[in-house]
PDB file of N, CA and C in Angstrom:
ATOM      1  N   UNK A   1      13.048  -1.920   2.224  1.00  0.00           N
ATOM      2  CA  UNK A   1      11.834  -1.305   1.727  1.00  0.00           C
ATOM      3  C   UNK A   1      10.927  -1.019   2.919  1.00  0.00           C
ATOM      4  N   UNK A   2      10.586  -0.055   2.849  1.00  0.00           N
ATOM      5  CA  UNK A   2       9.403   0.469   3.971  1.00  0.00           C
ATOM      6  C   UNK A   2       7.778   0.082   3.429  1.00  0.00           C
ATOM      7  N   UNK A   3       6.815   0.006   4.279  1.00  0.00           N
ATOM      8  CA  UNK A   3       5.829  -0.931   3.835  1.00  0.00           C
ATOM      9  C   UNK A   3       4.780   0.126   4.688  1.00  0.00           C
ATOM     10  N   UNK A   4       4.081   0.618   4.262  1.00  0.00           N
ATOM     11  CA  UNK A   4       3.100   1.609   4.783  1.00  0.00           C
ATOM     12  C   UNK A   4       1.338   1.060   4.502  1.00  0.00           C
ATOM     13  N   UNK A   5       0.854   1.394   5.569  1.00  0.00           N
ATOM     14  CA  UNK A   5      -0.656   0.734   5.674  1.00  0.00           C
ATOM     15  C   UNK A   5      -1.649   1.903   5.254  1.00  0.00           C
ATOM     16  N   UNK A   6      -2.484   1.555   4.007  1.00  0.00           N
ATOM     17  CA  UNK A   6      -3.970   3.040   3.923  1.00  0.00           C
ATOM     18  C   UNK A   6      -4.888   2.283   4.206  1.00  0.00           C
ATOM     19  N   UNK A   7      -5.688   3.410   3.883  1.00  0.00           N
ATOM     20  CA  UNK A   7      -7.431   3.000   3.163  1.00  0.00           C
ATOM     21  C   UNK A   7      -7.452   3.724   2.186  1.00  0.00           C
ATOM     22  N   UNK A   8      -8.304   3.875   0.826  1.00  0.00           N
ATOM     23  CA  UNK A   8      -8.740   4.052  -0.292  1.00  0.00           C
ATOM     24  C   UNK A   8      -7.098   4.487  -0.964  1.00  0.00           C
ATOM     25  N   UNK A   9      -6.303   3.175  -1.232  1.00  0.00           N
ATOM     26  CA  UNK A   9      -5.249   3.702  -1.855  1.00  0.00           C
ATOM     27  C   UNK A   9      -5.214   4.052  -3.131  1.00  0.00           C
ATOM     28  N   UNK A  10      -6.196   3.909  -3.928  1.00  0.00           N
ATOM     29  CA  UNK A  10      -6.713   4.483  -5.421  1.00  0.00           C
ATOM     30  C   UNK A  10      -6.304   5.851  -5.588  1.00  0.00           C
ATOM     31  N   UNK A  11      -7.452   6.906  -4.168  1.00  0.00           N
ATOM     32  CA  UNK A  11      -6.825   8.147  -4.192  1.00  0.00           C
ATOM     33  C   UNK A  11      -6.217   8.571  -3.679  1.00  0.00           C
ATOM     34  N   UNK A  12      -5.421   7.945  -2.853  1.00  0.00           N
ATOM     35  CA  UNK A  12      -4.140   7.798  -2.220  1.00  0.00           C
ATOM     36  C   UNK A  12      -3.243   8.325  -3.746  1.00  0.00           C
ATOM     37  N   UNK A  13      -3.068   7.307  -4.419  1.00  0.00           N
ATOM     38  CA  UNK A  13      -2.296   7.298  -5.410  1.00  0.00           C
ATOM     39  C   UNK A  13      -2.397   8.789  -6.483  1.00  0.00           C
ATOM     40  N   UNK A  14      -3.447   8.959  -6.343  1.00  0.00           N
ATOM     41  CA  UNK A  14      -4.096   9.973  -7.503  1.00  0.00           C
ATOM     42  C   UNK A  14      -3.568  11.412  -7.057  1.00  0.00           C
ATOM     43  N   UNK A  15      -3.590  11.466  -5.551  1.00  0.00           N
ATOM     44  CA  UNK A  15      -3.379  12.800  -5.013  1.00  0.00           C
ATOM     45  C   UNK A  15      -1.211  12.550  -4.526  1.00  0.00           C
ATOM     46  N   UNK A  16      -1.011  11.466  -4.937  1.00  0.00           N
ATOM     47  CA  UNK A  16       0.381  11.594  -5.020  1.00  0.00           C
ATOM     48  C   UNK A  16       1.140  11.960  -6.293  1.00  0.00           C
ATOM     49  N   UNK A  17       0.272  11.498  -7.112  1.00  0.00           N
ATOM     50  CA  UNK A  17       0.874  11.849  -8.678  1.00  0.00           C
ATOM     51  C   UNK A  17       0.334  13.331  -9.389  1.00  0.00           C
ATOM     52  N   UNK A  18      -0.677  13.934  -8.143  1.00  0.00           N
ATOM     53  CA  UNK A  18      -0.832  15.211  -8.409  1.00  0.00           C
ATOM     54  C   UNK A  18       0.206  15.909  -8.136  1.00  0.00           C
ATOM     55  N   UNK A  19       0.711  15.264  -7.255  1.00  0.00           N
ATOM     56  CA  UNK A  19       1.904  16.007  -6.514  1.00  0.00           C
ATOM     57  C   UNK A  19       3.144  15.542  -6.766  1.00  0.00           C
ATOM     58  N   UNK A  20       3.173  15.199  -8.347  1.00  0.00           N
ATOM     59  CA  UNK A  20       4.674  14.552  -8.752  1.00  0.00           C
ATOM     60  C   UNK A  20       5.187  13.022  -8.506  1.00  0.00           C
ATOM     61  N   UNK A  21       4.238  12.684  -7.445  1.00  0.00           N
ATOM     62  CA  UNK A  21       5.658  11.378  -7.377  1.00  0.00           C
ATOM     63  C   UNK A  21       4.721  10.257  -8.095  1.00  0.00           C
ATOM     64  N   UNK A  22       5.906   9.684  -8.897  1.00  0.00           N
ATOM     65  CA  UNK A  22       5.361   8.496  -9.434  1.00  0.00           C
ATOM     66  C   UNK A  22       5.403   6.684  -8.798  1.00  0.00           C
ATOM     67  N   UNK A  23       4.623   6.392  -9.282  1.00  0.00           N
ATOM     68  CA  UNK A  23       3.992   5.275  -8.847  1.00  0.00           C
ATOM     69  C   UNK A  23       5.248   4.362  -9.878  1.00  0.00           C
ATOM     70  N   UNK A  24       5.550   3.129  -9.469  1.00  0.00           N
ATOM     71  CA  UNK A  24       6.391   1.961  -9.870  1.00  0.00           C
ATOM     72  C   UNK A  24       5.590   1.383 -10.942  1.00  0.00           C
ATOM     73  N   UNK A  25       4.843   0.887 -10.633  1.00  0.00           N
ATOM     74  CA  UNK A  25       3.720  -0.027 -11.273  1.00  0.00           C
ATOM     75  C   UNK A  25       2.334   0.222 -10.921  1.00  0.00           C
ATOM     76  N   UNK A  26       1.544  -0.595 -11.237  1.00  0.00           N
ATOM     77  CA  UNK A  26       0.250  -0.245 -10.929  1.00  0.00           C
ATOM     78  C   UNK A  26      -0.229  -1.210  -9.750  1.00  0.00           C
ATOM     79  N   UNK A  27      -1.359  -0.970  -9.608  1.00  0.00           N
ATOM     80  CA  UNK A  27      -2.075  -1.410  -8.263  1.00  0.00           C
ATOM     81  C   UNK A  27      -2.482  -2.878  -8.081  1.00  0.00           C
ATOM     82  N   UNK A  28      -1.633  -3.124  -7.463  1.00  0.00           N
ATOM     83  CA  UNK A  28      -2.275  -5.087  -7.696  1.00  0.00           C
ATOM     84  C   UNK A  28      -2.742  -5.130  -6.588  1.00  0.00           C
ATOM     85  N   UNK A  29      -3.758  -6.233  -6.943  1.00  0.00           N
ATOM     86  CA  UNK A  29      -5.078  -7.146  -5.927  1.00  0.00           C
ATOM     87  C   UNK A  29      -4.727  -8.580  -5.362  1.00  0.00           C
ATOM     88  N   UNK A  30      -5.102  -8.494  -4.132  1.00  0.00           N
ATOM     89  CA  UNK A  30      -5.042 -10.044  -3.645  1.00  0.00           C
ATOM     90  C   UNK A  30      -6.149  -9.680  -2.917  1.00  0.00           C
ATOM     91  N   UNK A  31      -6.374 -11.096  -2.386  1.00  0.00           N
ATOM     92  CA  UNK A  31      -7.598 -11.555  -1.403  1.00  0.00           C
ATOM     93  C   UNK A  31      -7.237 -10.676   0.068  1.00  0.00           C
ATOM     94  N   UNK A  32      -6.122 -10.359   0.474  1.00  0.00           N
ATOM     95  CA  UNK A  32      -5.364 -10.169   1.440  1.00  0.00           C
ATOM     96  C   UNK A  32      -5.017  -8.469   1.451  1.00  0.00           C
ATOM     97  N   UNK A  33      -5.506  -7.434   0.269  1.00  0.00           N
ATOM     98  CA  UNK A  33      -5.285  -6.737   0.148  1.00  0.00           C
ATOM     99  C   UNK A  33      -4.958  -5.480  -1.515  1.00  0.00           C
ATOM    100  N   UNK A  34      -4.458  -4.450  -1.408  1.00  0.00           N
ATOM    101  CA  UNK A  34      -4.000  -3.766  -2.981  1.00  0.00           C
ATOM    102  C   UNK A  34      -2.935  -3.259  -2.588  1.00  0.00           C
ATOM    103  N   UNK A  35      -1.773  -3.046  -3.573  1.00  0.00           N
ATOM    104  CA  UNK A  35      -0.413  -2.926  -3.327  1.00  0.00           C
ATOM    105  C   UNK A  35       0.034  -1.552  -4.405  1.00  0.00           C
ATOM    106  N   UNK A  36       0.957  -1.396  -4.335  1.00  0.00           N
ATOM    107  CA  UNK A  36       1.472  -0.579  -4.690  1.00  0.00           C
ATOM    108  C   UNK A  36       2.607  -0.165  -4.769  1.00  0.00           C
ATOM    109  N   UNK A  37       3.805   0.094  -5.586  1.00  0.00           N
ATOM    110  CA  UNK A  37       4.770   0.926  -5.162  1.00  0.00           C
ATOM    111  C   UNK A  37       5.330   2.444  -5.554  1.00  0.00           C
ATOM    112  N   UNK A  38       5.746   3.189  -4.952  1.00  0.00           N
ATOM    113  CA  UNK A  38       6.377   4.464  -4.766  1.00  0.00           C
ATOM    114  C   UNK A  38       8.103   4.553  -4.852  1.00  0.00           C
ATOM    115  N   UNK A  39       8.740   5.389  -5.398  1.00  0.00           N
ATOM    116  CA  UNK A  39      10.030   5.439  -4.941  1.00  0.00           C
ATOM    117  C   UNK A  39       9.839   6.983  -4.166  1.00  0.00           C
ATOM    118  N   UNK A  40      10.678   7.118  -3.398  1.00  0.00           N
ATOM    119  CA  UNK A  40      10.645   8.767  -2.774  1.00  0.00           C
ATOM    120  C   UNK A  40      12.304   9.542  -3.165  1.00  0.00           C
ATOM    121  N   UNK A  41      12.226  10.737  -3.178  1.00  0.00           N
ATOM    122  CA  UNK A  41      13.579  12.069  -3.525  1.00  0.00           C
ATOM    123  C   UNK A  41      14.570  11.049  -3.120  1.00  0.00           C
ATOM    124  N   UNK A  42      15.019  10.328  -2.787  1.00  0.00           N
ATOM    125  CA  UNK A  42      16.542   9.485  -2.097  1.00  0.00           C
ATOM    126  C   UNK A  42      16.209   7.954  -2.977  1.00  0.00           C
ATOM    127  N   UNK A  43      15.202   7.929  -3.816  1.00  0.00           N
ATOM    128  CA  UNK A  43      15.325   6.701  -4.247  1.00  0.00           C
ATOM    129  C   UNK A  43      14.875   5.466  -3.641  1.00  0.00           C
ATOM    130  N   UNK A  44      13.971   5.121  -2.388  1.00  0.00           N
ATOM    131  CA  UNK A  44      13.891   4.151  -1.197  1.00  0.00           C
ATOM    132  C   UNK A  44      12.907   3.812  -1.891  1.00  0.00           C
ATOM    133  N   UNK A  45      12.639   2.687  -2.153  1.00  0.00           N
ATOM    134  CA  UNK A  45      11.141   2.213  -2.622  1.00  0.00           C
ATOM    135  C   UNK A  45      10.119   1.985  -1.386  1.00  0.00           C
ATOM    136  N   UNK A  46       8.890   2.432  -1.511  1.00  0.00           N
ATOM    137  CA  UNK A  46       8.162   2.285  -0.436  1.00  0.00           C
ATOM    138  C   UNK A  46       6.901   1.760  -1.127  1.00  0.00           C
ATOM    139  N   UNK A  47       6.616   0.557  -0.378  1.00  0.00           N
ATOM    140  CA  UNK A  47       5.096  -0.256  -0.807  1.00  0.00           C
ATOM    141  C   UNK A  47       4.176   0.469   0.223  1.00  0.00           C
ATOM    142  N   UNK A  48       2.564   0.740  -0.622  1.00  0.00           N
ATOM    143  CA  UNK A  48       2.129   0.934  -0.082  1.00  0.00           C
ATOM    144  C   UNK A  48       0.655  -0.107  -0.199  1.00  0.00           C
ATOM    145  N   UNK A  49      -0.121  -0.327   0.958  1.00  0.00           N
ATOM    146  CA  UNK A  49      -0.758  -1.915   1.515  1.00  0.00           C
ATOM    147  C   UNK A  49      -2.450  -0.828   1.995  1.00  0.00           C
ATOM    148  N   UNK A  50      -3.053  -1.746   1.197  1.00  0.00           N
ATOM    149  CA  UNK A  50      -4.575  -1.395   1.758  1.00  0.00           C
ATOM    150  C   UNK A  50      -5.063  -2.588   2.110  1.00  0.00           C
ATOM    151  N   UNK A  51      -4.759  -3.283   3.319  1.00  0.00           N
ATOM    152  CA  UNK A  51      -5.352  -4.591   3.686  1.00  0.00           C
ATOM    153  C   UNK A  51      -6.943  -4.839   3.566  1.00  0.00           C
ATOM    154  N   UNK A  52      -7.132  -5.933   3.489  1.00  0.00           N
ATOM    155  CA  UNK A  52      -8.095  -6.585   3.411  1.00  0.00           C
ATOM    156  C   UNK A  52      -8.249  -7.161   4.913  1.00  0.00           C
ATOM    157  N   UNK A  53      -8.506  -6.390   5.738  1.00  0.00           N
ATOM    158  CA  UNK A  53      -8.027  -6.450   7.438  1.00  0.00           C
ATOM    159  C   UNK A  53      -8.554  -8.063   8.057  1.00  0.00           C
ATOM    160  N   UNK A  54      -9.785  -8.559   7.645  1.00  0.00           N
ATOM    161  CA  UNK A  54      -9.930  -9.858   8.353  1.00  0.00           C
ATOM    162  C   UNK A  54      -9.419 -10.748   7.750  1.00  0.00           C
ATOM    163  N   UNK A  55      -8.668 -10.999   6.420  1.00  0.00           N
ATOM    164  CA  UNK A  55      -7.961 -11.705   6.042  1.00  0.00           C
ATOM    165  C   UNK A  55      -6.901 -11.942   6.524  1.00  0.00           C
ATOM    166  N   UNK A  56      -6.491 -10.381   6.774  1.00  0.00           N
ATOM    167  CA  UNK A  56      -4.986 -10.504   6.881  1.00  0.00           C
ATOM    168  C   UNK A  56      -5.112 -10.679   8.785  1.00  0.00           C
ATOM    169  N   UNK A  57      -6.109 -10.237   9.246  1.00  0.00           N
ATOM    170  CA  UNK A  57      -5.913 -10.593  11.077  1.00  0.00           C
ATOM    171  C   UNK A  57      -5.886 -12.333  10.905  1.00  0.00           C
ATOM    172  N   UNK A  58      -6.649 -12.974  10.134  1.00  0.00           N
ATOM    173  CA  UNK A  58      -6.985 -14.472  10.235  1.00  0.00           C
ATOM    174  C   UNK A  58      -5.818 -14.774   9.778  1.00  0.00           C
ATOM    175  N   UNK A  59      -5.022 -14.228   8.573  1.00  0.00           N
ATOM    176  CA  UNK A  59      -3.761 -14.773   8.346  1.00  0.00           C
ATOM    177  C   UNK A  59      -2.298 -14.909  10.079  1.00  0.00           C
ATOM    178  N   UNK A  60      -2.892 -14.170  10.908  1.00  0.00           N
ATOM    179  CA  UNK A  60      -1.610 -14.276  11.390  1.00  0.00           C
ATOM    180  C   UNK A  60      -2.422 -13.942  13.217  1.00  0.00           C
ATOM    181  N   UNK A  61      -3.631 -15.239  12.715  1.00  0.00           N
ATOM    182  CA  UNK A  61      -4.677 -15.313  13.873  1.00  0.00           C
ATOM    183  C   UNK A  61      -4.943 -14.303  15.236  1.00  0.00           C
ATOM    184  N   UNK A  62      -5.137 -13.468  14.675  1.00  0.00           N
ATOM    185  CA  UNK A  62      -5.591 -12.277  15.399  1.00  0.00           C
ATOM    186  C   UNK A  62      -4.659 -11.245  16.003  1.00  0.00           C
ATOM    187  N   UNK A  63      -3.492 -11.644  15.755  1.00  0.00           N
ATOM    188  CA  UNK A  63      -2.586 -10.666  16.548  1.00  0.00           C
ATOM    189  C   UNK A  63      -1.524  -9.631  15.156  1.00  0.00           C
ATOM    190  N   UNK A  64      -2.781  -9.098  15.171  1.00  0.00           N
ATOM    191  CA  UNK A  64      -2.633  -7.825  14.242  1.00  0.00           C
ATOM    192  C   UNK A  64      -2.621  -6.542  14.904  1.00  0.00           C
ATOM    193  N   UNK A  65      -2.325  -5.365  14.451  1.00  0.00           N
ATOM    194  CA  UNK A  65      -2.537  -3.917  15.156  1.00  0.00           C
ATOM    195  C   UNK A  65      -3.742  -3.338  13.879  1.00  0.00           C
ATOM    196  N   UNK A  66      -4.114  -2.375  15.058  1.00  0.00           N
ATOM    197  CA  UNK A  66      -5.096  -1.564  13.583  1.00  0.00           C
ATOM    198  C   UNK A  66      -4.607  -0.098  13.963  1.00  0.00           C
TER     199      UNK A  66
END
């Protein structure tokens, strides 16, 4: 599974399903972030991740990329 990083994945989502592709499930919440999944034309499921960035830098003590 491929794991892709946004910001505002709400309309992220909105302007993908304008454009056909459907969403797996719906948008779940953690402290750490909102999730998502996608399948794409070949079938690959791809999550897509709107971090909750100082959580997730403190989760894995600062050695994060932005």
């Amino acid at each position: 599974m491929i794991n892709y990083r946004f910001e505002k994945i709400e309309e992220l989502i909105k302007e993908l399903q304008e454009a056909g592709v459907e969403a797996c499930d719906e948008i779940e919440e953690f402290e750490y972030g909102k999730f998502v999944h996608i399948m794409d034309p070949e079938s690959n499921k791809i999550e897509l991740w709107e971090p909750v960035d100082q959580v997730f830098t403190d989760m894995y003590e600062g050695k994060t990329t932005h």
